[in-house]
C-alpha atoms as a PDB file:
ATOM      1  CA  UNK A   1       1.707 -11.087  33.772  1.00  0.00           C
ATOM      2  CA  UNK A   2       3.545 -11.932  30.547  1.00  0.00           C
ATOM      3  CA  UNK A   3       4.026  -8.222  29.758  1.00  0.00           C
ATOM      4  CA  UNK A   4       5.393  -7.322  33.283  1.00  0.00           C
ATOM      5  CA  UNK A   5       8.213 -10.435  32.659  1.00  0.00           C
ATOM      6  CA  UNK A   6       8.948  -9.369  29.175  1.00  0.00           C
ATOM      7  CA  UNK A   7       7.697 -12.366  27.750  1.00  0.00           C
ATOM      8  CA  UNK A   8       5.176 -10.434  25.780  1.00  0.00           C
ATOM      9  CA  UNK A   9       6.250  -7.554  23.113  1.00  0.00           C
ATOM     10  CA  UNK A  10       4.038  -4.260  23.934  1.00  0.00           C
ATOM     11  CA  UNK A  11       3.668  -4.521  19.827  1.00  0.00           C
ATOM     12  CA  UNK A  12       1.926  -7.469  20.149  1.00  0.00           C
ATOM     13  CA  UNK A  13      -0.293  -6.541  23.135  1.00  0.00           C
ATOM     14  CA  UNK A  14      -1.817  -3.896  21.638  1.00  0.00           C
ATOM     15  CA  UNK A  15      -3.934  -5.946  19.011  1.00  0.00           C
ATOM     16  CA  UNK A  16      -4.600  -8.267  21.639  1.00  0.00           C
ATOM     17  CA  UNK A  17      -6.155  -5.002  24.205  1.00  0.00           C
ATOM     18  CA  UNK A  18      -8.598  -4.041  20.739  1.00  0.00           C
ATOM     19  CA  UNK A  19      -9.443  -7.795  20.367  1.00  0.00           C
ATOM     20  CA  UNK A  20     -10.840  -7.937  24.423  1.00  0.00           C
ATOM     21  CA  UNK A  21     -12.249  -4.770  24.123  1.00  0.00           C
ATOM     22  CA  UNK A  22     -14.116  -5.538  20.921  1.00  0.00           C
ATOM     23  CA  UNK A  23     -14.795  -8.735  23.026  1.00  0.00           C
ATOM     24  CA  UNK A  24     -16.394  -7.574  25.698  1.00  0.00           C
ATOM     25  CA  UNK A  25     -18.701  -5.638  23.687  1.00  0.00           C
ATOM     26  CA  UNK A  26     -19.779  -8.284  21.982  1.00  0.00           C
ATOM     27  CA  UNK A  27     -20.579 -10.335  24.912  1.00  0.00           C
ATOM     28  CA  UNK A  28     -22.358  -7.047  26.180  1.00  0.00           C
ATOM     29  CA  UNK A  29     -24.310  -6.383  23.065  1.00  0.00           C
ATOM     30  CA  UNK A  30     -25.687 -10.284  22.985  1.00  0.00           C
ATOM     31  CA  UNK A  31     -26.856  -9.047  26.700  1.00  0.00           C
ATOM     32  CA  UNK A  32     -24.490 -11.290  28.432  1.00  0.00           C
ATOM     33  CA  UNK A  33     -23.103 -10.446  31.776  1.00  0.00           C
ATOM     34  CA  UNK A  34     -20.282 -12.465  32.850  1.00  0.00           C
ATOM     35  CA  UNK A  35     -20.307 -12.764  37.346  1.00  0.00           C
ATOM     36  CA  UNK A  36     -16.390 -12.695  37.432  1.00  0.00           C
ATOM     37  CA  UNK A  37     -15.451 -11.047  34.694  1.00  0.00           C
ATOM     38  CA  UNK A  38     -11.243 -10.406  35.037  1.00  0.00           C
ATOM     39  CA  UNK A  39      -8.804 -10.985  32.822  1.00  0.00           C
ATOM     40  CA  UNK A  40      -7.557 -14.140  34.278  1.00  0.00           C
ATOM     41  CA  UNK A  41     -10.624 -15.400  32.918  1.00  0.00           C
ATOM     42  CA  UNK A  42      -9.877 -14.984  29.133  1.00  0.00           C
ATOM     43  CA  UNK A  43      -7.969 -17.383  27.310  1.00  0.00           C
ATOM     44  CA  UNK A  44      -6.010 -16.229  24.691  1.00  0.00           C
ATOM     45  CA  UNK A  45      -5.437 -18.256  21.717  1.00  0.00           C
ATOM     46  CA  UNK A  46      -2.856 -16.798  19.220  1.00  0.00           C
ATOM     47  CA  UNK A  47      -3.388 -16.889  15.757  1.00  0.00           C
ATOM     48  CA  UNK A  48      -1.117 -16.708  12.286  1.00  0.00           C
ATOM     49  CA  UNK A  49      -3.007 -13.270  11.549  1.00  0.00           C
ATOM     50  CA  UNK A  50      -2.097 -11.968  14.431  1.00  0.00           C
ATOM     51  CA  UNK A  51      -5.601 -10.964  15.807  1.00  0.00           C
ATOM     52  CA  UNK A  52      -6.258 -13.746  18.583  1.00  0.00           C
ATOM     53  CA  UNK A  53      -8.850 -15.631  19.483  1.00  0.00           C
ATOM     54  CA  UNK A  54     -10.413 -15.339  23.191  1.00  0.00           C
ATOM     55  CA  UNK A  55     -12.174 -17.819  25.204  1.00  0.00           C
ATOM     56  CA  UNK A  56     -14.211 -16.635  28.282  1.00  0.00           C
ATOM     57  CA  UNK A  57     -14.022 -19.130  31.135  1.00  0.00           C
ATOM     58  CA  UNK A  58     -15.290 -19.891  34.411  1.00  0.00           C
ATOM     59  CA  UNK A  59     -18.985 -18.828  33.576  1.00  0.00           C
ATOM     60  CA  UNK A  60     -20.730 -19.894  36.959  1.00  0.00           C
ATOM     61  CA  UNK A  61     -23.343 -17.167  38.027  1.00  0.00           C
ATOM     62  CA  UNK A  62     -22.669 -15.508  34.443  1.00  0.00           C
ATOM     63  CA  UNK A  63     -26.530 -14.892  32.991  1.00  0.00           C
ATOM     64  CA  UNK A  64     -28.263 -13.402  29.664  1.00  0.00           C
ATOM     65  CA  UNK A  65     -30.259 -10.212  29.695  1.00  0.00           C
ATOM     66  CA  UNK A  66     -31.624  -9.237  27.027  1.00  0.00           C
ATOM     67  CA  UNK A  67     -31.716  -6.274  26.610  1.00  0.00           C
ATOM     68  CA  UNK A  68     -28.506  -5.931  29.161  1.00  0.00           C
ATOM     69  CA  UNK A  69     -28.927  -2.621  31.508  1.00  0.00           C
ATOM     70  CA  UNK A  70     -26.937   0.090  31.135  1.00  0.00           C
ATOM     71  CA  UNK A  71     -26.136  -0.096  35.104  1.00  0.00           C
ATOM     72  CA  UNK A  72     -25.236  -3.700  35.117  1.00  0.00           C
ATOM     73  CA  UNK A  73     -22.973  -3.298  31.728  1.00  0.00           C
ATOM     74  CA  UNK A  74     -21.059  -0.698  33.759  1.00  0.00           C
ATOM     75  CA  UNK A  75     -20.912  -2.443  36.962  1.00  0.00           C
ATOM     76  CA  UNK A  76     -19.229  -5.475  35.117  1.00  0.00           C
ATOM     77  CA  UNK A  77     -16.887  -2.937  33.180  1.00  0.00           C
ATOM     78  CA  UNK A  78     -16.068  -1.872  36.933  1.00  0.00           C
ATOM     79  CA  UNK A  79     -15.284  -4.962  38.131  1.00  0.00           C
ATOM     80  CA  UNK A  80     -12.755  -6.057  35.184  1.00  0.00           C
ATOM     81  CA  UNK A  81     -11.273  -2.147  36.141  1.00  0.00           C
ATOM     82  CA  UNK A  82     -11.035  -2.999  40.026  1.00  0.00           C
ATOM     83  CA  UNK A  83      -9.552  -6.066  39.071  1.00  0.00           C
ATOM     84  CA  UNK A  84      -6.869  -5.129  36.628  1.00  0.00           C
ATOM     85  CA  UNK A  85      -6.141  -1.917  39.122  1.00  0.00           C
ATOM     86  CA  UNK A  86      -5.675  -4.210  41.730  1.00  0.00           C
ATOM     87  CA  UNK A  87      -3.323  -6.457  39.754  1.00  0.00           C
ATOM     88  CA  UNK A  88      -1.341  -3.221  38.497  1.00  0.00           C
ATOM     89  CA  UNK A  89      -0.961  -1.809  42.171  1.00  0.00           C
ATOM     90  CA  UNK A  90       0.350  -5.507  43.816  1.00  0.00           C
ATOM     91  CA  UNK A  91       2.144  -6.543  40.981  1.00  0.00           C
ATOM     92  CA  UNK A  92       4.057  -3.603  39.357  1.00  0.00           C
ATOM     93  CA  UNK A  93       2.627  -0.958  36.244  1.00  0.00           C
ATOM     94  CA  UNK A  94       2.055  -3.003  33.055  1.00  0.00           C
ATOM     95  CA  UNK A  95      -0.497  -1.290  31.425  1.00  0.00           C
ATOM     96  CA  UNK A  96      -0.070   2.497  29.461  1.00  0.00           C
ATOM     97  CA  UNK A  97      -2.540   4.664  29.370  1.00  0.00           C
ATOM     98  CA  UNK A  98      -2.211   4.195  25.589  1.00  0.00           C
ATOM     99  CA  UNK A  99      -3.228   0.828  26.833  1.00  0.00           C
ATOM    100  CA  UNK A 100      -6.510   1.455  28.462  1.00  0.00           C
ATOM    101  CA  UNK A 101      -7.884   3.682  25.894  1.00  0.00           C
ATOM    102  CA  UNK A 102      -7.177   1.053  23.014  1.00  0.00           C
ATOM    103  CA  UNK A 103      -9.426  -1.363  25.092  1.00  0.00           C
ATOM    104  CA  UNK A 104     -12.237   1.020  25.327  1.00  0.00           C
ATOM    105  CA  UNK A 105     -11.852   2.502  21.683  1.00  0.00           C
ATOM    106  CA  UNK A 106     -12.405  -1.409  20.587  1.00  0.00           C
ATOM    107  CA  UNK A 107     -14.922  -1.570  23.383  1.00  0.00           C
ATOM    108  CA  UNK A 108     -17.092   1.875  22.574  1.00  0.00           C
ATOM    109  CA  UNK A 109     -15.763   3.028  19.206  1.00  0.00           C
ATOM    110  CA  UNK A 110     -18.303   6.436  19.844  1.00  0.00           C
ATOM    111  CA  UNK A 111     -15.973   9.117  21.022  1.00  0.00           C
ATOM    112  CA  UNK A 112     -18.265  10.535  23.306  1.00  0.00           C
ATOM    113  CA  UNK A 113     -19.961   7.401  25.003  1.00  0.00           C
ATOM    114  CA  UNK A 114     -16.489   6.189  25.541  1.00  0.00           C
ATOM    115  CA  UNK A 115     -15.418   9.483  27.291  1.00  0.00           C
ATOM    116  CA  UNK A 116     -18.933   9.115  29.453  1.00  0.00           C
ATOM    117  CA  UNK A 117     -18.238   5.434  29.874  1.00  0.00           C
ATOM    118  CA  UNK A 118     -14.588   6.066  31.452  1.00  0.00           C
ATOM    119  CA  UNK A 119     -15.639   8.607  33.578  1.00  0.00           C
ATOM    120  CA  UNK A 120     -18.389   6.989  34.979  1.00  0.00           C
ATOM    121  CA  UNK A 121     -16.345   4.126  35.803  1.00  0.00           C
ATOM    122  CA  UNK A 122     -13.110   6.040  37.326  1.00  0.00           C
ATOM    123  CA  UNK A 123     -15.787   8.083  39.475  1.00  0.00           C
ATOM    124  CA  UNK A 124     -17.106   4.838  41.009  1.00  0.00           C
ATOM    125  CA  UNK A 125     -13.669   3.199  40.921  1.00  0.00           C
ATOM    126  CA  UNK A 126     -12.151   5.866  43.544  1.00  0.00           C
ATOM    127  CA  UNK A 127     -15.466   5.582  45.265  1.00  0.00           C
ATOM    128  CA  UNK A 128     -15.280   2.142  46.285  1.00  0.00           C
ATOM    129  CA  UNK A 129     -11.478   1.703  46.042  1.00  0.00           C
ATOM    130  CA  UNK A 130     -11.009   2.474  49.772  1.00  0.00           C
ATOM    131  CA  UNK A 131     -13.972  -0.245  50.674  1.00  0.00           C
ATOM    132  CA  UNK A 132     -12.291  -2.492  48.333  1.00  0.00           C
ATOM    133  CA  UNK A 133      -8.752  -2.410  50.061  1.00  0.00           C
ATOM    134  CA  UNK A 134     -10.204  -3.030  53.499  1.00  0.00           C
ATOM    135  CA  UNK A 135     -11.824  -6.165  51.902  1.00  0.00           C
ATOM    136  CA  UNK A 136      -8.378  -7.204  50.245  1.00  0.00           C
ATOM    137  CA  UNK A 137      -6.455  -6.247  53.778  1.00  0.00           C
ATOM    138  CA  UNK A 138      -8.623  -7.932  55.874  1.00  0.00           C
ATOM    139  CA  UNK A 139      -8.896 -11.455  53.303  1.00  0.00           C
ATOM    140  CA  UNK A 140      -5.030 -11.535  53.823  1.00  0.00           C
ATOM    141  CA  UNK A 141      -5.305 -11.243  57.236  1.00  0.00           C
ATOM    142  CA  UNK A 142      -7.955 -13.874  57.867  1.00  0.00           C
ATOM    143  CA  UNK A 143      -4.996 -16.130  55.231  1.00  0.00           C
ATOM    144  CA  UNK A 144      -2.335 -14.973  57.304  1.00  0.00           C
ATOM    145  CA  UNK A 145      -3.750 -15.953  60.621  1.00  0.00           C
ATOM    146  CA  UNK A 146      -5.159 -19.504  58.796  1.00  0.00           C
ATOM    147  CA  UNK A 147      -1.762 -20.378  57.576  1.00  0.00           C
ATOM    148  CA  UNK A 148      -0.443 -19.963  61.476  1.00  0.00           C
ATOM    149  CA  UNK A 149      -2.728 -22.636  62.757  1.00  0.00           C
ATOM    150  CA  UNK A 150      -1.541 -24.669  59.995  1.00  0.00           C
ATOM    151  CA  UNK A 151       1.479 -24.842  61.335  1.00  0.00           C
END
């Protein structure tokens, strides 16, 4: 949201994509699986050297599997996609490319795992996009029709 409102340089966002990515793989190596795992649920806390310091939040449902399947690892890479797709689509382009790759190089430094990774997620991403949006269309209309009763 900063970014989109120029409140954020793209200079300084780019240390801040490696940092989540590196992140999330930590959190993913220790075999934790955060439930709601979106960017709104980071907190980022800047730091003089300029590599910030992240905070997960809201961990209800979040659990530890050790070791953490590669089918649930993906699935919660997925969901942070959806989520930040969504976001992008409503709210205006923020993110490059440029952008996205930095995340996963911090995320999956191995060239080719990375490649695997992204493909596996885009695949399932336009999959389950179009079942996604009906479930997005239809939660605004079910707020839309709320809000008119009360009136």
């Amino acid at each position: 949201m900063r970014v989109r409102a120029d409140r954020t340089q793209r200079a300084s966002l780019r240390p801040l994509l490696a940092a989540f990515g590196a992140f999330v793989a930590r959190l993913h190596a220790l075999g934790f699986l955060h439930a709601d795992l979106t960017t709104k649920n980071v907190l980022v806390e800047p730091r003089p050297d300029g590599v910030p310091r992240l905070w997960l939040l809201d961990l209800d449902r979040s659990r530890i599997l050790a070791p953490l399947p590669a089918t649930d690892l993906r699935a919660n890479l997925r969901r942070l996609w959806r989520f930040v797709d969504r976001r992008e689509e409503r709210d205006g382009r923020a993110l490059t490319r440029a952008d996205v790759a930095r995340f996963l190089r911090a995320y999956e430094p191995d060239r080719r795992r990375r490649h695997a990774l992204w493909r596996d997620i885009a695949r399932e991403h336009a999959h389950t996009k179009p079942w996604h949006r009906l479930g997005w269309t239809i939660e605004l209309l079910k707020a839309t029709v709320e809000s008119f009763r009360g009136r």
